[in-house]
C-alpha atoms as a PDB file:
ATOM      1  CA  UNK A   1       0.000   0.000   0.000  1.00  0.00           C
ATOM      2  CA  UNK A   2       1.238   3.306  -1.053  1.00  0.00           C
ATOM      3  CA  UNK A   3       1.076   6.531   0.426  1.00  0.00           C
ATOM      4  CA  UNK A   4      -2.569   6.703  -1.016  1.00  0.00           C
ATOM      5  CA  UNK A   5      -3.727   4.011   1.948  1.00  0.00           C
ATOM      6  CA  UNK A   6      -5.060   1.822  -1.193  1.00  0.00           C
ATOM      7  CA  UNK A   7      -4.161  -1.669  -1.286  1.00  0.00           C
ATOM      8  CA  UNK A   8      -2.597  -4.333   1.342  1.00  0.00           C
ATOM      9  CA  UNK A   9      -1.211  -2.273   4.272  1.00  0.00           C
ATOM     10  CA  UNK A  10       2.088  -3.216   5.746  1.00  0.00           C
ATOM     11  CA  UNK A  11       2.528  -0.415   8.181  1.00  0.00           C
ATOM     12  CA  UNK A  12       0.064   1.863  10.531  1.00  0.00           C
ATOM     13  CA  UNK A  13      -0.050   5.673  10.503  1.00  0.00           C
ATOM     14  CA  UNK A  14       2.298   5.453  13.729  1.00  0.00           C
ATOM     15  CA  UNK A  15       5.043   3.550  11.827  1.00  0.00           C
ATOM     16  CA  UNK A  16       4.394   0.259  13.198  1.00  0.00           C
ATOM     17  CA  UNK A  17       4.461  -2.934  10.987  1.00  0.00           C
ATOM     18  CA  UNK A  18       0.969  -3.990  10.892  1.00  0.00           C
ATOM     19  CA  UNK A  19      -0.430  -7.739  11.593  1.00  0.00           C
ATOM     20  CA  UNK A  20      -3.179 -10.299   9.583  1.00  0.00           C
ATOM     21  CA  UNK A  21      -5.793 -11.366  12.187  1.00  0.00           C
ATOM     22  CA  UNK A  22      -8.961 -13.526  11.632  1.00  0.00           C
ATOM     23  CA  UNK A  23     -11.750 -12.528  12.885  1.00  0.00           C
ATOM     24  CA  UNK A  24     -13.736 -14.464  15.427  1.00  0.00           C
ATOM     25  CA  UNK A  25     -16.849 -12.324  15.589  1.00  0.00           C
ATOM     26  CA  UNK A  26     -20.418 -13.135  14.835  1.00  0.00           C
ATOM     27  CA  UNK A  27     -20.912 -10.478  11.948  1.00  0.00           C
ATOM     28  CA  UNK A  28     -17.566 -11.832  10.144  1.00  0.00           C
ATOM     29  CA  UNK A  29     -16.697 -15.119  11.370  1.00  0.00           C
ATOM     30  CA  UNK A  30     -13.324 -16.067   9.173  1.00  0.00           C
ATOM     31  CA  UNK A  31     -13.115 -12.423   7.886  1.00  0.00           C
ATOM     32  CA  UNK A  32      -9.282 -11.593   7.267  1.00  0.00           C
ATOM     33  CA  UNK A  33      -8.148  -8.173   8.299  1.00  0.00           C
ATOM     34  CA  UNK A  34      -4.762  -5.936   8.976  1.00  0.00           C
ATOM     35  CA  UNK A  35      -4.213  -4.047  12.190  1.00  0.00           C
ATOM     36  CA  UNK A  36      -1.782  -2.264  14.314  1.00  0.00           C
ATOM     37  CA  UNK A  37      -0.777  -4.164  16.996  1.00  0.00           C
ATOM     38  CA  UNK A  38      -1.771  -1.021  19.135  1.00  0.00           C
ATOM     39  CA  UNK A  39      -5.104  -0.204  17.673  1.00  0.00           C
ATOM     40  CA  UNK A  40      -8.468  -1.323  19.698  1.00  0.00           C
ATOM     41  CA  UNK A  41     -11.841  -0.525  19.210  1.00  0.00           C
ATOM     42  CA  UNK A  42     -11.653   2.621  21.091  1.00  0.00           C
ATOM     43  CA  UNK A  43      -8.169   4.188  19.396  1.00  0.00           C
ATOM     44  CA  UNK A  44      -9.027   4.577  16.336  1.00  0.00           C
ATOM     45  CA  UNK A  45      -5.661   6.589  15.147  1.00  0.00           C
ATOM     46  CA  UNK A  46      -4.353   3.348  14.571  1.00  0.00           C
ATOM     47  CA  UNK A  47      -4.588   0.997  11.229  1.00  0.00           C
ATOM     48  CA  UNK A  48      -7.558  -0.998  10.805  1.00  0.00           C
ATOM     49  CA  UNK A  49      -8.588  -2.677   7.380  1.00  0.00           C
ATOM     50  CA  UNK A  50     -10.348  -5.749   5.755  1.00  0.00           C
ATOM     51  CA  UNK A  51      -7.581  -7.746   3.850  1.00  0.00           C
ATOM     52  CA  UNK A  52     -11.134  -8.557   1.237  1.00  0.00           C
ATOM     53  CA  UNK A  53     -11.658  -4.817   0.441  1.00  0.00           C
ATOM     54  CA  UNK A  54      -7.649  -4.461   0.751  1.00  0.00           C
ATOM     55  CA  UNK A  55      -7.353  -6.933  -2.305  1.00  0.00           C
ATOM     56  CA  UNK A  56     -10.011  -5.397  -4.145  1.00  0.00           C
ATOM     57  CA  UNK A  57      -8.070  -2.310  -3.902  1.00  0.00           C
ATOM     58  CA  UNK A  58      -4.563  -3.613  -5.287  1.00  0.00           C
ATOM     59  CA  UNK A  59      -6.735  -4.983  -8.357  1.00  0.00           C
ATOM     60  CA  UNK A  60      -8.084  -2.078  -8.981  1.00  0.00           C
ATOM     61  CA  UNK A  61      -4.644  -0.252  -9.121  1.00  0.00           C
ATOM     62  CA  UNK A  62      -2.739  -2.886 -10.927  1.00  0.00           C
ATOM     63  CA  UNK A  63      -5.478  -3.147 -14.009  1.00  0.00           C
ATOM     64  CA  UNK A  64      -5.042   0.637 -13.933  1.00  0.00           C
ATOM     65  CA  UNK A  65      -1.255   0.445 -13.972  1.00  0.00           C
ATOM     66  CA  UNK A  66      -1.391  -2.354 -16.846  1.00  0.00           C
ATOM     67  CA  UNK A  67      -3.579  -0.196 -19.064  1.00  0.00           C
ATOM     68  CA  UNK A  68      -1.175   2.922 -18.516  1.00  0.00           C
ATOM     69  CA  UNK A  69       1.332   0.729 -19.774  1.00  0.00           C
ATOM     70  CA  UNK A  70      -0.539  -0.773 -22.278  1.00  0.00           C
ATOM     71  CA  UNK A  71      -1.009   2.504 -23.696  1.00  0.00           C
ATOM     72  CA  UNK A  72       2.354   3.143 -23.689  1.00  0.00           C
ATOM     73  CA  UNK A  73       3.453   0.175 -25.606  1.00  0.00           C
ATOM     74  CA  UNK A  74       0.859   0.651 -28.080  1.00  0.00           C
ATOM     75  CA  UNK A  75       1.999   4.270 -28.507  1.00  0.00           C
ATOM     76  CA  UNK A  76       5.578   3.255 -28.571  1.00  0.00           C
ATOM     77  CA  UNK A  77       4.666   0.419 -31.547  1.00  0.00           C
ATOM     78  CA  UNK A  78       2.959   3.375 -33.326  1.00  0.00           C
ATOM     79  CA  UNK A  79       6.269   4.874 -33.375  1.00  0.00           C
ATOM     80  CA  UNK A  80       8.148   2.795 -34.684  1.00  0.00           C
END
């Protein structure tokens, strides 16, 4: 994740590496998310994020960054 907060996190706002957790609650049993180690429910200054809406992110960004360079390549064949 980039400094856009997009994509799989690997560090929290406070500079600390971030963890994967499952989650063991009724509402999403088996759910997959990041976290700072130092984050709880009632601090929310630290990093929390699904890893499913994470990965749906860094999809996003790498069909958009295969396009761009698509585009380029096509424009560079053009040229030559």
């Amino acid at each position: 994740m980039g400094d856009t907060g997009r994509g799989l996190p690997t560090y929290c706002r406070c500079g600390t590496r971030v963890i994967r957790l499952t989650s063991k609650t009724i509402t999403n049993p088996g759910r997959l998310f990041h976290k700072c180690p130092y984050g709880d429910e009632n601090n929310r200054h630290h990093l929390f994020k699904w890893t499913d809406e994470s990965m749906v992110e860094e999809i996003e960004d790498m069909k958009q960054k295969f396009d761009e360079i698509e585009r380029a390549s096509s424009t560079f064949e053009k040229g030559l």
